[in-house]
Protein backbone atom coordinates (compact mmCIF):
# COMPACT_ATOMS: atom_id res chain seq x y z
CA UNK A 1 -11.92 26.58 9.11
CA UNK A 2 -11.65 26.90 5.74
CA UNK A 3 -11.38 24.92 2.60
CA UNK A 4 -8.26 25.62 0.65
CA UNK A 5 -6.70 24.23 -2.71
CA UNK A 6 -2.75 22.72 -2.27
CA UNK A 7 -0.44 22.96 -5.08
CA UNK A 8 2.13 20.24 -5.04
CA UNK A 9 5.25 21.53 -3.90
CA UNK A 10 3.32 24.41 -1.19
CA UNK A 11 5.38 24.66 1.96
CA UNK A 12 3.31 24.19 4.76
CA UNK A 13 6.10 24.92 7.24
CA UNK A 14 10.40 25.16 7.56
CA UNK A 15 12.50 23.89 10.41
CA UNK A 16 12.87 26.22 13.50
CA UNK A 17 9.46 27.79 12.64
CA UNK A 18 5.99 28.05 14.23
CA UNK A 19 3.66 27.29 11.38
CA UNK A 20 0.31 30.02 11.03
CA UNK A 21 -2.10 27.27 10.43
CA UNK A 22 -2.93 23.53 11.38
CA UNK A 23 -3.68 21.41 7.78
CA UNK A 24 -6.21 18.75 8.32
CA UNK A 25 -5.83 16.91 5.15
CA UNK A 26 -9.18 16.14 3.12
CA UNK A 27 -7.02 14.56 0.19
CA UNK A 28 -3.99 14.56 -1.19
CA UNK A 29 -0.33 13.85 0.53
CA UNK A 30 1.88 15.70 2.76
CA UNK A 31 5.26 14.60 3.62
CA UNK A 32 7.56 15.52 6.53
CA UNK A 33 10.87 16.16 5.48
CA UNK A 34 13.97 15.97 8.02
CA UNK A 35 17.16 18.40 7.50
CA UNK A 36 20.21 16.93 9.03
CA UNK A 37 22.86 19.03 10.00
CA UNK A 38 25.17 18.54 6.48
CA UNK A 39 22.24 19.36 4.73
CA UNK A 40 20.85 16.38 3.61
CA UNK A 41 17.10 15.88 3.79
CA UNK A 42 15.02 12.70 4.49
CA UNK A 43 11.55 11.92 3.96
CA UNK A 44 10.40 10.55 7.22
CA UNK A 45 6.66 10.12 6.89
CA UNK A 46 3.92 10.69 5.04
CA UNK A 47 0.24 12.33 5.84
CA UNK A 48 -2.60 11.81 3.98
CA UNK A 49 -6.58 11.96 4.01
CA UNK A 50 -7.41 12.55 7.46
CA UNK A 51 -4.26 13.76 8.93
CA UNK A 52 -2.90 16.93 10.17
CA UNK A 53 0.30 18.13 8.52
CA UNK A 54 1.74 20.32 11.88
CA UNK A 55 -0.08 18.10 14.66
CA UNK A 56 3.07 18.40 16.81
CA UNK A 57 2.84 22.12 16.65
CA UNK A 58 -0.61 22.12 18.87
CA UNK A 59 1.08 20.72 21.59
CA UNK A 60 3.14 24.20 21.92
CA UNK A 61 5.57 26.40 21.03
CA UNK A 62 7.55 23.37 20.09
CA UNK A 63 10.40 24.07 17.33
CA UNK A 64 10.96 20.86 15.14
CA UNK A 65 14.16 20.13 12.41
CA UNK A 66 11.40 18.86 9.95
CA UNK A 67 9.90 20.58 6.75
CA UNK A 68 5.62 20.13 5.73
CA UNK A 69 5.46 20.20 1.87
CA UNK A 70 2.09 19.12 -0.06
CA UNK A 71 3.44 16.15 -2.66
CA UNK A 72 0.21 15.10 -4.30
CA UNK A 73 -2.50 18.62 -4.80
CA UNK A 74 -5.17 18.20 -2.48
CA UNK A 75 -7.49 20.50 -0.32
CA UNK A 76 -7.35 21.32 3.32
């Protein structure tokens, strides 16, 4: 592990795509961000403090429609 600084706005991850790292928040917010097929994207939850950003992703080589951005700038 490693401590890291996240700028508001960092991708943590884009739909379709296996993310490098897991991001156990320590502060800040995360949000999850669903692409629908027209485009559109909705903000479908929130992770904070505490959470981890691609938990779904440890389960496997699971692909997911959703998008990890860091809203608030917080450390990992």
């Amino acid at each position: 592990m490693e401590e890291v600084v996240l700028p508001s706005r960092t991708i943590l991850y884009q739909p379709q795509q296996l993310p490098k790292y897991a991001h156990f928040l320590t502060s800040g917010f995360a949000s999850i961000v669903t692409v629908m097929e027209d485009g559109t994207r909705v903000e479908r939850g929130m992770i904070s403090s505490e959470g981890v950003v691609e938990g779904v992703h440890l389960l496997g080589n699971a692909s997911v429609p959703t998008i990890g951005v860091v809203l608030i700038v917080g450390r990992r």
